[in-house]
N, C-alpha and C. Protein backbone atom coordinates (compact mmCIF):
# COMPACT_ATOMS: atom_id res chain seq x y z
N UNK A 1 -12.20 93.82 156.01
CA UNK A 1 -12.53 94.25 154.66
C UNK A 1 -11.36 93.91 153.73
N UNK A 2 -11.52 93.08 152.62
CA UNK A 2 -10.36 93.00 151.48
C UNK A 2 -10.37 93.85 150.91
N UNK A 3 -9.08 94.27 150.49
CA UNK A 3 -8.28 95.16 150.23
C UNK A 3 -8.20 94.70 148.11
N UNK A 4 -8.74 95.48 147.68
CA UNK A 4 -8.50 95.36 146.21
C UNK A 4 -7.39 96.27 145.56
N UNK A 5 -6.24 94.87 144.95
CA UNK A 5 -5.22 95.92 144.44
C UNK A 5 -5.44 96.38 143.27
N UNK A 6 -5.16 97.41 142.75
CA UNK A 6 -5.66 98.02 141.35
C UNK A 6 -4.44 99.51 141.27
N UNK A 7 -3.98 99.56 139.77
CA UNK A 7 -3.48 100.88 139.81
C UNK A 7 -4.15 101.59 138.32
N UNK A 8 -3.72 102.52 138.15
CA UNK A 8 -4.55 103.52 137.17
C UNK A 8 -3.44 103.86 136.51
N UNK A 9 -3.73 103.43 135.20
CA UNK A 9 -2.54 104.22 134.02
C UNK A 9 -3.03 104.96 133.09
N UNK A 10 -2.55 105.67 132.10
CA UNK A 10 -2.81 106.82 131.00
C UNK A 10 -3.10 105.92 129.75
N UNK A 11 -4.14 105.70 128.73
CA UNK A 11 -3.83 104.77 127.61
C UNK A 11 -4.48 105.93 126.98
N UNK A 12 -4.68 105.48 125.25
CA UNK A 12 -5.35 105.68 124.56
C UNK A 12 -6.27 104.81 123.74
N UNK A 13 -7.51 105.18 123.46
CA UNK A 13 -8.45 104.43 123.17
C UNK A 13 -7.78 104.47 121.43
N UNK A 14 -8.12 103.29 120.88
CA UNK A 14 -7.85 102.29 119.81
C UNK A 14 -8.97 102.45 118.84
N UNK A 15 -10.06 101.57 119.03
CA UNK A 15 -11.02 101.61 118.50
C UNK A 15 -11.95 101.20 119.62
N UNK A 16 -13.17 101.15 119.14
CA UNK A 16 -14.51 100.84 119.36
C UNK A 16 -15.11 99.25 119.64
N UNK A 17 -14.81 98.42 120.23
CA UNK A 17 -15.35 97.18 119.88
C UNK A 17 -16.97 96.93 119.90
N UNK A 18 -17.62 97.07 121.09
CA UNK A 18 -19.12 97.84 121.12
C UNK A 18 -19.08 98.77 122.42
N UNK A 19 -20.43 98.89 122.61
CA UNK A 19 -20.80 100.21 123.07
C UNK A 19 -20.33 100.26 124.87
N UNK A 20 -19.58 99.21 125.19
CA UNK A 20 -19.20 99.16 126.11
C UNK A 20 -17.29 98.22 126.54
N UNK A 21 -16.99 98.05 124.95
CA UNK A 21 -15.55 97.62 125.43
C UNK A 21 -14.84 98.23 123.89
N UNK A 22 -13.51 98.46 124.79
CA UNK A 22 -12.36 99.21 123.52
C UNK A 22 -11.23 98.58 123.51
N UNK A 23 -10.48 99.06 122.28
CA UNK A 23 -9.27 98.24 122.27
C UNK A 23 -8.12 99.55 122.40
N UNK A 24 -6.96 99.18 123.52
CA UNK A 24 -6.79 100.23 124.26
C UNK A 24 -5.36 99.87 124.16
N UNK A 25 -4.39 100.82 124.27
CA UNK A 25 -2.61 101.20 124.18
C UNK A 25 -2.48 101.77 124.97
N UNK A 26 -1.30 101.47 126.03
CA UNK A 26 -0.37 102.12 127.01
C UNK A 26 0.40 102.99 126.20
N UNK A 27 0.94 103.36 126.86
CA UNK A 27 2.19 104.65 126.47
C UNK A 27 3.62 103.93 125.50
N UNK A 28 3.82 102.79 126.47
CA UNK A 28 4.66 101.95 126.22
C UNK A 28 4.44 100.64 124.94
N UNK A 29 3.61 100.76 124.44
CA UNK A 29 2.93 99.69 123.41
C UNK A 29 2.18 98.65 123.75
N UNK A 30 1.91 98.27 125.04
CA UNK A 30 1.20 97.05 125.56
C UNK A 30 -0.58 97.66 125.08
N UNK A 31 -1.21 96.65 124.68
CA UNK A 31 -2.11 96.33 124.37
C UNK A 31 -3.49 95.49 124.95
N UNK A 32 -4.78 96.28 125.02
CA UNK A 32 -5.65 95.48 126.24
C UNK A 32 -7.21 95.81 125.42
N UNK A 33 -7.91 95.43 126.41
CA UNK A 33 -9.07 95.56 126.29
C UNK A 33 -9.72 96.52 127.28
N UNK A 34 -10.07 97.76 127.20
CA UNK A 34 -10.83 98.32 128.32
C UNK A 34 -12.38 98.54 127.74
N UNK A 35 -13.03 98.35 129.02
CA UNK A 35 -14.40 98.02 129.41
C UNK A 35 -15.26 99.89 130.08
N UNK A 36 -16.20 99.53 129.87
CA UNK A 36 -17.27 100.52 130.77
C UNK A 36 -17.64 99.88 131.46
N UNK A 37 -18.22 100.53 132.92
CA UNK A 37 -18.81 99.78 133.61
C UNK A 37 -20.53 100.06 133.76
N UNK A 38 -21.65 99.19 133.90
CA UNK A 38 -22.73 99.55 133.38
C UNK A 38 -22.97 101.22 133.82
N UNK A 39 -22.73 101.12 134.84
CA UNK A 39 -22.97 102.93 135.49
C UNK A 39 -22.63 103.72 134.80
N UNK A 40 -21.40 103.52 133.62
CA UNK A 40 -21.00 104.45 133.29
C UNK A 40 -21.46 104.79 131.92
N UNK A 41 -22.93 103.62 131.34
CA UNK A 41 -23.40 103.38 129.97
C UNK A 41 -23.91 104.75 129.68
N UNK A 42 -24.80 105.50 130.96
CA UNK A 42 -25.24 106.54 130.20
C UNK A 42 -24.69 108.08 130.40
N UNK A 43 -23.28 107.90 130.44
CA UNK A 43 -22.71 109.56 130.28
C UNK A 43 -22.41 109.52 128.68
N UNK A 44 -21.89 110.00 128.22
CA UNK A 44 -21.48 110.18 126.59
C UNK A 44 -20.01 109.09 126.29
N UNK A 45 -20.53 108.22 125.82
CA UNK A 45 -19.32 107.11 125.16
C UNK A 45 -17.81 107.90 124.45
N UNK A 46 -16.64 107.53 125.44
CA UNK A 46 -15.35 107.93 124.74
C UNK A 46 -15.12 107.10 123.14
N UNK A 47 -14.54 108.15 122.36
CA UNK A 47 -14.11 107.67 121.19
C UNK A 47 -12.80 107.44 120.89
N UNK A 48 -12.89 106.95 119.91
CA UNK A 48 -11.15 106.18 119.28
C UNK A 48 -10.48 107.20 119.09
N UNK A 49 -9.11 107.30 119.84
CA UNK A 49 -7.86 107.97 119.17
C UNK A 49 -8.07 109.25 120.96
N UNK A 50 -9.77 108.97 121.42
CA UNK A 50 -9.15 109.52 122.60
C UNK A 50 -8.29 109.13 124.27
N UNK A 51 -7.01 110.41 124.79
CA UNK A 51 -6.97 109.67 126.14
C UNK A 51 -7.50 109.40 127.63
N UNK A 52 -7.78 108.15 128.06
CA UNK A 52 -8.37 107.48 128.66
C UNK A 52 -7.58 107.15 130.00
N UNK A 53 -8.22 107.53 131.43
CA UNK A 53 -7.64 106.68 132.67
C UNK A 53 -8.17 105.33 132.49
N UNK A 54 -7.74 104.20 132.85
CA UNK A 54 -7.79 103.04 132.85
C UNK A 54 -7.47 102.58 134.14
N UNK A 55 -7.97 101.60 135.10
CA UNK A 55 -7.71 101.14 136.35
C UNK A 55 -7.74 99.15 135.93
N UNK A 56 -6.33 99.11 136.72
CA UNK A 56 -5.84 97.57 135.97
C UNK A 56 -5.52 96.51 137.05
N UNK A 57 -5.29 95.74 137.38
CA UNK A 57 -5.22 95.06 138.45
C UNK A 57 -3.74 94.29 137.68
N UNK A 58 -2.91 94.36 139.20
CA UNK A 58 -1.40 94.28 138.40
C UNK A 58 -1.50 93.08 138.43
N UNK A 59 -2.18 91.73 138.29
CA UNK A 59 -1.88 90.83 138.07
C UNK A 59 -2.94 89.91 136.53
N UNK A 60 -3.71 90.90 136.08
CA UNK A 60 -3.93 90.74 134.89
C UNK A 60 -4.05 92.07 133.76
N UNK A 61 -3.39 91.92 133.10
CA UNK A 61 -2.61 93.23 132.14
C UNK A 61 -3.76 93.56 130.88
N UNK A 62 -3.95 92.00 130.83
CA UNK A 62 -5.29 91.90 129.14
C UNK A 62 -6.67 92.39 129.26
N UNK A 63 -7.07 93.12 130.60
CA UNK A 63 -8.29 94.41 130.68
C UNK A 63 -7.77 95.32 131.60
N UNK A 64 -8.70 96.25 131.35
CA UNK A 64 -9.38 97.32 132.33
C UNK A 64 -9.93 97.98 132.40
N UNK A 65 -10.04 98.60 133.46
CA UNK A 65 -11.61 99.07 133.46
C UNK A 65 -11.89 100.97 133.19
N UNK A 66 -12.47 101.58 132.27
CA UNK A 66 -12.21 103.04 132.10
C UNK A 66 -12.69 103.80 133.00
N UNK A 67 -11.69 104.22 133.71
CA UNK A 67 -12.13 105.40 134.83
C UNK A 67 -13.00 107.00 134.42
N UNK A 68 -14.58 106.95 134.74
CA UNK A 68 -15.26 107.59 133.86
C UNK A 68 -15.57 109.04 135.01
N UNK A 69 -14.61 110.25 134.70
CA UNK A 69 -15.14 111.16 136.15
C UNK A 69 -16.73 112.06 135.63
N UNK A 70 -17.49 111.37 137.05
CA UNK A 70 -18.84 111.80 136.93
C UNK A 70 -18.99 113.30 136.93
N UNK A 71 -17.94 114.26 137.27
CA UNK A 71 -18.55 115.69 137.10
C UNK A 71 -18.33 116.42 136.13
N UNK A 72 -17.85 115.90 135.24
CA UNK A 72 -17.52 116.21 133.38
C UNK A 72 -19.02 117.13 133.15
């Protein structure tokens, strides 16, 4: 079984791009794009200015993906 590397950081959501990708800030100022994943289209959409887990794969920095916990 391959092994997928991925780690999870703290950002805050930016704005809105559509109903499934945002424009997203680390702690530190780096800048990305985070995504929903379709599963996660129908819980209630996070908004701008809120904070967000993000899961990133350390070898591309410019997405990731929003870690959405299902028992909210």
């Amino acid at each position: 079984m391959e092994k997928k590397e991925t780690i999870l950081l703290d950002a805050r959501l930016l704005s809105v791009i559509d109903k499934h990708a945002f424009d997203a800030e680390l702690p530190n100022g780096h800048r990305f794009v985070a995504f929903l994943r379709r599963e996660d289209l129908k819980c209630p959409p996070p908004q701008a200015g809120e904070q967000i887990t993000v899961e990133m794969s350390p070898y591309d920095m410019s997405k990731g993906r929003l870690v959405i916990d299902q028992e909210q």
